[in-house]
Protein backbone atom coordinates (compact mmCIF):
# COMPACT_ATOMS: atom_id res chain seq x y z
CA UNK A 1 4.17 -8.47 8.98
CA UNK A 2 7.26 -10.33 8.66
CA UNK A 3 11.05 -9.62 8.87
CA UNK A 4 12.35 -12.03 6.20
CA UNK A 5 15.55 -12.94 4.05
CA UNK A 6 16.24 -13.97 0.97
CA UNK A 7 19.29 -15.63 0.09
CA UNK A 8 20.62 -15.82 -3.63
CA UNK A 9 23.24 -18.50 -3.87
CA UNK A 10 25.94 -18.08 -6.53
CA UNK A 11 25.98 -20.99 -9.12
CA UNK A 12 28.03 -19.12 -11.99
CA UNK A 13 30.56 -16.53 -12.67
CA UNK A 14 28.77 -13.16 -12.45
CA UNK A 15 29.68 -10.16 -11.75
CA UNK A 16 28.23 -7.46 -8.52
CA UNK A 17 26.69 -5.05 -11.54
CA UNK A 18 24.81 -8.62 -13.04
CA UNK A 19 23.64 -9.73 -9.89
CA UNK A 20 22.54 -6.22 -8.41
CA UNK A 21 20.92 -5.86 -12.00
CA UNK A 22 18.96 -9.10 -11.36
CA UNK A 23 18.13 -8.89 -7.40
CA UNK A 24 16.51 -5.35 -7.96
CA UNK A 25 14.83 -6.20 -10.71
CA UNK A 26 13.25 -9.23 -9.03
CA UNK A 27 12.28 -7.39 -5.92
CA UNK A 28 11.13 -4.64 -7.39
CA UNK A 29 8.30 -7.33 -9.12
CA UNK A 30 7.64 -8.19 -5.68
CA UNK A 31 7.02 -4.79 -4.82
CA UNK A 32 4.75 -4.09 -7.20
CA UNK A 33 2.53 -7.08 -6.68
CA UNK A 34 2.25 -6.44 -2.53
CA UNK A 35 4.68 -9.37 -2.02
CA UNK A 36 7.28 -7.52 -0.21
CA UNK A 37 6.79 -3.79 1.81
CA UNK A 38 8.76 -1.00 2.08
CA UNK A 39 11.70 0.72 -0.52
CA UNK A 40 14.78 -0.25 1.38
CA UNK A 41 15.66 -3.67 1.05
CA UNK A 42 19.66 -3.76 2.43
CA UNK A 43 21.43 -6.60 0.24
CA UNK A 44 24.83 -7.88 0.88
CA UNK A 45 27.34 -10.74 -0.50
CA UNK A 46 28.35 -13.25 2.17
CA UNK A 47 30.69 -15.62 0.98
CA UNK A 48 28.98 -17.26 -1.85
CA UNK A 49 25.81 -15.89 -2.00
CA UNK A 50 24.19 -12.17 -1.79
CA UNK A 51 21.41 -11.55 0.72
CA UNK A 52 18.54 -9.41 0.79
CA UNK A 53 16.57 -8.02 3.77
CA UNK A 54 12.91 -7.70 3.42
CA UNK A 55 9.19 -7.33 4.87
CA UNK A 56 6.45 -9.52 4.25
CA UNK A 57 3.32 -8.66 4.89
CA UNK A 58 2.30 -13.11 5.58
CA UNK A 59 4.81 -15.72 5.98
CA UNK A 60 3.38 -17.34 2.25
CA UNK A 61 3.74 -14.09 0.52
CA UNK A 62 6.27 -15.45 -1.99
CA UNK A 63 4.39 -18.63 -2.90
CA UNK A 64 4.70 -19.45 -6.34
CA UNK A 65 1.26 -18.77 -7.01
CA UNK A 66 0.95 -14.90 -5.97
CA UNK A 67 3.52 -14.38 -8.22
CA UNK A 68 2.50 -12.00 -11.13
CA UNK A 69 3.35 -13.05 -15.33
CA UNK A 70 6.67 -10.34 -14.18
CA UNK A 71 8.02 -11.44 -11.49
CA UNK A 72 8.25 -15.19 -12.54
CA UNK A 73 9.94 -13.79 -15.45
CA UNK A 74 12.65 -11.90 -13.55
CA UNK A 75 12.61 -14.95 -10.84
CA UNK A 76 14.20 -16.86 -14.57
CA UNK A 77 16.46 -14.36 -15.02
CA UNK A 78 18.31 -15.10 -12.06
CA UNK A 79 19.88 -17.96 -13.51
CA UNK A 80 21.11 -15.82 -16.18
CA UNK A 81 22.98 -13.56 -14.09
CA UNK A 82 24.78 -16.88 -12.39
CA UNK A 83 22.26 -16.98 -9.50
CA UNK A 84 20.61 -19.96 -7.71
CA UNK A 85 16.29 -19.52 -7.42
CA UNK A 86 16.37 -17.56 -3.79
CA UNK A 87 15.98 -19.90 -0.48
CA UNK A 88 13.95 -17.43 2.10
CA UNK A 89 14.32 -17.53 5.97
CA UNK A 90 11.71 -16.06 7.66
CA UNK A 91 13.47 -14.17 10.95
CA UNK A 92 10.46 -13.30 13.07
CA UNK A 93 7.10 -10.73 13.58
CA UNK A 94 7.85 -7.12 12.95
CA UNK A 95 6.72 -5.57 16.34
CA UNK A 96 6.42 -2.02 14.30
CA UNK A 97 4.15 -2.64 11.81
CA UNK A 98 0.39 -3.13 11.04
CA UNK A 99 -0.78 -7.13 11.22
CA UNK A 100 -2.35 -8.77 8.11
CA UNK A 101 -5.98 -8.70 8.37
CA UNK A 102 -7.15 -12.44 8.64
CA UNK A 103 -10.22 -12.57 6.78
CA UNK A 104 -9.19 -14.45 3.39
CA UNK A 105 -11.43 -11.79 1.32
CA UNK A 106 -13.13 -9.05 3.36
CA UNK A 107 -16.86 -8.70 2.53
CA UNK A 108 -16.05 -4.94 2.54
CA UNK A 109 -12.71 -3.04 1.82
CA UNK A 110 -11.43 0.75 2.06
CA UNK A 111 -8.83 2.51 0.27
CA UNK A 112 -6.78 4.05 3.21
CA UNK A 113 -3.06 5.47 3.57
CA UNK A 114 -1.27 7.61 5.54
CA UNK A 115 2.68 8.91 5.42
CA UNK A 116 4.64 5.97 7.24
CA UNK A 117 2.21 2.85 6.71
CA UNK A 118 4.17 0.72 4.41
CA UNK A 119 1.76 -2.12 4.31
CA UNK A 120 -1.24 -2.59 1.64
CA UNK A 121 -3.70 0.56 0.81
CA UNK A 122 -6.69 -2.28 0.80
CA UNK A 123 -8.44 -2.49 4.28
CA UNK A 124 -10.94 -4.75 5.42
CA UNK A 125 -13.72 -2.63 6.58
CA UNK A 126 -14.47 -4.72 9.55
CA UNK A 127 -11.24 -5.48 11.33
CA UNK A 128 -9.41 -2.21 9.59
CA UNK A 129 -6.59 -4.19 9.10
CA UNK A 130 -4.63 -4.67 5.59
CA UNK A 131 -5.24 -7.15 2.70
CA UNK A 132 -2.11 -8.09 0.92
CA UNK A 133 -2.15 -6.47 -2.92
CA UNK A 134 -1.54 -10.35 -4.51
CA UNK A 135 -5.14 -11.26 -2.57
CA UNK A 136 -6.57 -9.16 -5.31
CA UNK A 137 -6.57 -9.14 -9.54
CA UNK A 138 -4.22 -6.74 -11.00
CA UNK A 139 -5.12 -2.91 -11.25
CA UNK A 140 -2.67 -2.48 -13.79
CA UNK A 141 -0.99 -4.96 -16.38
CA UNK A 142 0.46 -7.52 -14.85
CA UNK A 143 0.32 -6.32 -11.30
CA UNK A 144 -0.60 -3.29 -8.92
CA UNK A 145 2.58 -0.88 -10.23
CA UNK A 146 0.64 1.63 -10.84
CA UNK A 147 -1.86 1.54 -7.43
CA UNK A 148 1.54 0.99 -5.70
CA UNK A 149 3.04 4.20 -7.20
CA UNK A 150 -0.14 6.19 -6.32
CA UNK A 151 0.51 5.06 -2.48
CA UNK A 152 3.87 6.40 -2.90
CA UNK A 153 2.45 9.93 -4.58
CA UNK A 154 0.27 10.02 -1.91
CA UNK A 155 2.39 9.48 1.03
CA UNK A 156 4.80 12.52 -0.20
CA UNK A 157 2.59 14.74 -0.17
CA UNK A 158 0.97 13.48 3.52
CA UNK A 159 4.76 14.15 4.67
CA UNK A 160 5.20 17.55 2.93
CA UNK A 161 1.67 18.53 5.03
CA UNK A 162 2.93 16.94 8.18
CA UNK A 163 5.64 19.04 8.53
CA UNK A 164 6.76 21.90 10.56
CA UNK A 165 8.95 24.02 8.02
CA UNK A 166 6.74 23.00 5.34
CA UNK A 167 7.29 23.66 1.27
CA UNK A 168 4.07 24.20 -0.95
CA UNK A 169 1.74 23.20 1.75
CA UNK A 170 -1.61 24.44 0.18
CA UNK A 171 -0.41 22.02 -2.99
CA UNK A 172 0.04 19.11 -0.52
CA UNK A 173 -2.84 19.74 1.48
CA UNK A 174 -5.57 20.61 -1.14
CA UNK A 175 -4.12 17.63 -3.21
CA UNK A 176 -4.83 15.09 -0.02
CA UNK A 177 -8.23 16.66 1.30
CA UNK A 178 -10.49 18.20 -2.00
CA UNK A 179 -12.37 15.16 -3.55
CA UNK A 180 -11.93 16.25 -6.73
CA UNK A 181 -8.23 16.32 -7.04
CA UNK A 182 -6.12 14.29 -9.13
CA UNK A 183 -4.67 12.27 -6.36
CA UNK A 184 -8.12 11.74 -5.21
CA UNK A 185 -9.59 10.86 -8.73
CA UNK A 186 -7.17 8.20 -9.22
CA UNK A 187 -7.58 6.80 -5.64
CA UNK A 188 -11.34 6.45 -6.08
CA UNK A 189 -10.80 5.14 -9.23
CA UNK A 190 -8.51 2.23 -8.30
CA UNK A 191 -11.02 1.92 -5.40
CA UNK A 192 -14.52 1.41 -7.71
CA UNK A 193 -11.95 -1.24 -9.88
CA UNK A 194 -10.94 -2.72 -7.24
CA UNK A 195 -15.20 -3.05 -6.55
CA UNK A 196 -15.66 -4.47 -9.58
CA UNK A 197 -13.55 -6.81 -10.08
CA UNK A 198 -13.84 -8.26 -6.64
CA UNK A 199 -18.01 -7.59 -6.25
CA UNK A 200 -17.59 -5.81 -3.23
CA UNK A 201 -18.04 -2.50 -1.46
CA UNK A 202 -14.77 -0.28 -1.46
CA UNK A 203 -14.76 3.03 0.17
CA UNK A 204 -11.95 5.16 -0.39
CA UNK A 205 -10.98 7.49 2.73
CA UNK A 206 -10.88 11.38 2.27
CA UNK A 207 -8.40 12.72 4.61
CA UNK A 208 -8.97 15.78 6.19
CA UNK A 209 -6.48 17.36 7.71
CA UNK A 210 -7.50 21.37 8.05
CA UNK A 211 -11.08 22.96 8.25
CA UNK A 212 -12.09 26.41 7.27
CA UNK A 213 -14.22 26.32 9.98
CA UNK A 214 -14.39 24.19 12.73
CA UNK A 215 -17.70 25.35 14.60
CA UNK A 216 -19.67 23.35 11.64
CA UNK A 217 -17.27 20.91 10.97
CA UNK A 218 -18.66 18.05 12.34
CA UNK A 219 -21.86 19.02 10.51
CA UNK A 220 -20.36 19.24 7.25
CA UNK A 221 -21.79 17.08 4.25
CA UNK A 222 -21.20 14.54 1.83
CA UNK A 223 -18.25 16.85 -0.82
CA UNK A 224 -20.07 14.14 -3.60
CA UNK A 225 -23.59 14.40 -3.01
CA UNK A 226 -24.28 17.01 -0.52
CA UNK A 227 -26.38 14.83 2.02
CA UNK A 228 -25.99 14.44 5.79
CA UNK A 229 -22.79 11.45 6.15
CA UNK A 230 -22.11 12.08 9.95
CA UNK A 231 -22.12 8.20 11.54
CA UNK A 232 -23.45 8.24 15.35
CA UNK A 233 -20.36 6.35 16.45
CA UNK A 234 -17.04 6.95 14.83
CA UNK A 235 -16.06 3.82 13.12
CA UNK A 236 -12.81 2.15 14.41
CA UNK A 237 -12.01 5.09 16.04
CA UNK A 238 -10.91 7.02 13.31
CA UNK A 239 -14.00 7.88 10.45
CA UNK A 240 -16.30 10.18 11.57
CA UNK A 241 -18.36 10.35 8.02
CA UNK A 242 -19.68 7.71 5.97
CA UNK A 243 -21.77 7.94 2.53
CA UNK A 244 -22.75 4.77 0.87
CA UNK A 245 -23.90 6.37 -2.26
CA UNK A 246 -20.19 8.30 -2.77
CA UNK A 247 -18.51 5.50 -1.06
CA UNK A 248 -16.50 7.69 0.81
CA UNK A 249 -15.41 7.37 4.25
CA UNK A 250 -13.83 10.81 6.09
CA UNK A 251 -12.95 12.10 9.26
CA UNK A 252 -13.85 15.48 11.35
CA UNK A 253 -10.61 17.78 10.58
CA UNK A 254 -7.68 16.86 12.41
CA UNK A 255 -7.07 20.78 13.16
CA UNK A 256 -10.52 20.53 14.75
CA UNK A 257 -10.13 17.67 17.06
């Protein structure tokens, strides 16, 4: 990933509450179509222009043509708030963060996130490293909004469970490990779209964070189909269980390890 900046130039009288109205909006269609990472994006006037702080996940994120129908329509509405079309200055590699997998379509993905990964939920399976959201059709509308606000769902309730002092953390922690939950039906359903539309395996990763028993937890089965799933060798360190027919991917309970 890249540390980035985008510069809006001021090219007519505005105001800050037209501007700020027209930045966020335009960033937040970024956002939603995997262009930029993150929620924070610190923005700033500097003499005559304002300046916004971002991540990219690849130097050509913004290219014209990964933008979605909505955020070439907000890019427009710059001018209307007095604002030039932004100029972008990429600063340097993010030491901190995941790199962008360089496959240019995976021939097998997984659905994986954790609290603090800011990058894409789409994996390649081989190199386990993440596929920009614009690589892919929309899951929703005109974009990914609502795959993007799943991560987000998702990665509150992987903090809640993470936590010492922890508030309602049978809620958090059933809603992250039972297959069957809501978070976990929409996942695997963004996950067999996400199949379709590209014609390619996507597993979607169960976590498992607590075991009611962790003498037979590495023995456990498949929670779709019931069969064995144990692989002989974890894969990339981190997935102990693998069924093709579920298409799930899982690992041997963290409180067991």
């Amino acid at each position: 990933m890249y540390v980035a900046e985008l510069q809006f130039n001021i090219i007519a009288d505005t105001s800050y509450q037209l501007a700020e109205q027209a930045i966020r909006h335009y960033l937040e269609t970024l956002i939603f179509n995997g262009q930029i990472l993150g929620r924070e994006f610190p923005t700033y006037l500097q003499q005559d222009c304002f300046i916004s702080r971002i991540i990219l996940p690849e130097t050509a994120a913004l290219a014209s043509h990964h933008h979605s129908a909505s955020a070439k329509q907000a890019l427009m509405a710059l001018g209307d708030a007095g604002l030039a079309y932004p100029k972008l200055s990429v600063l340097g590699e993010d030491l901190m963060s995941n790199h962008t997998d360089p496959c240019e379509m995976p021939s097998s993905l997984i659905l994986y996130s954790r609290f603090g990964l800011m990058n894409s939920v789409m994996y390649c399976a081989e190199h386990f490293a993440p596929v920009p959201l614009y690589r892919f059709l929309p899951t929703s509308g005109p974009d990914h909004q609502d795959l993007i606000r799943w991560q987000l769902q998702f990665q509150a309730l992987d903090e809640i469970q993470m936590q010492e002092q922890r508030v309602l953390p049978k809620i958090a922690e059933n809603s992250l490990q039972q297959l069957n939950s809501t978070l976990n039906r929409q996942g695997r359903k963004f996950a067999a779209k996400i199949g379709r539309q590209q014609q390619v395996p996507v597993y979607f990763a169960l976590y498992s964070g607590s075991s009611s028993n962790c003498t037979t937890e590495a023995d456990k089965c498949c929670p779709g189909c019931g069969q064995a799933w144990r692989l002989a060798e974890p894969l990339h360190q981190l997935f102990d269980f693998q069924c093709q027919h579920c298409m799930l991917l899982s690992n041997i309970a963290w409180q067991c390890q």
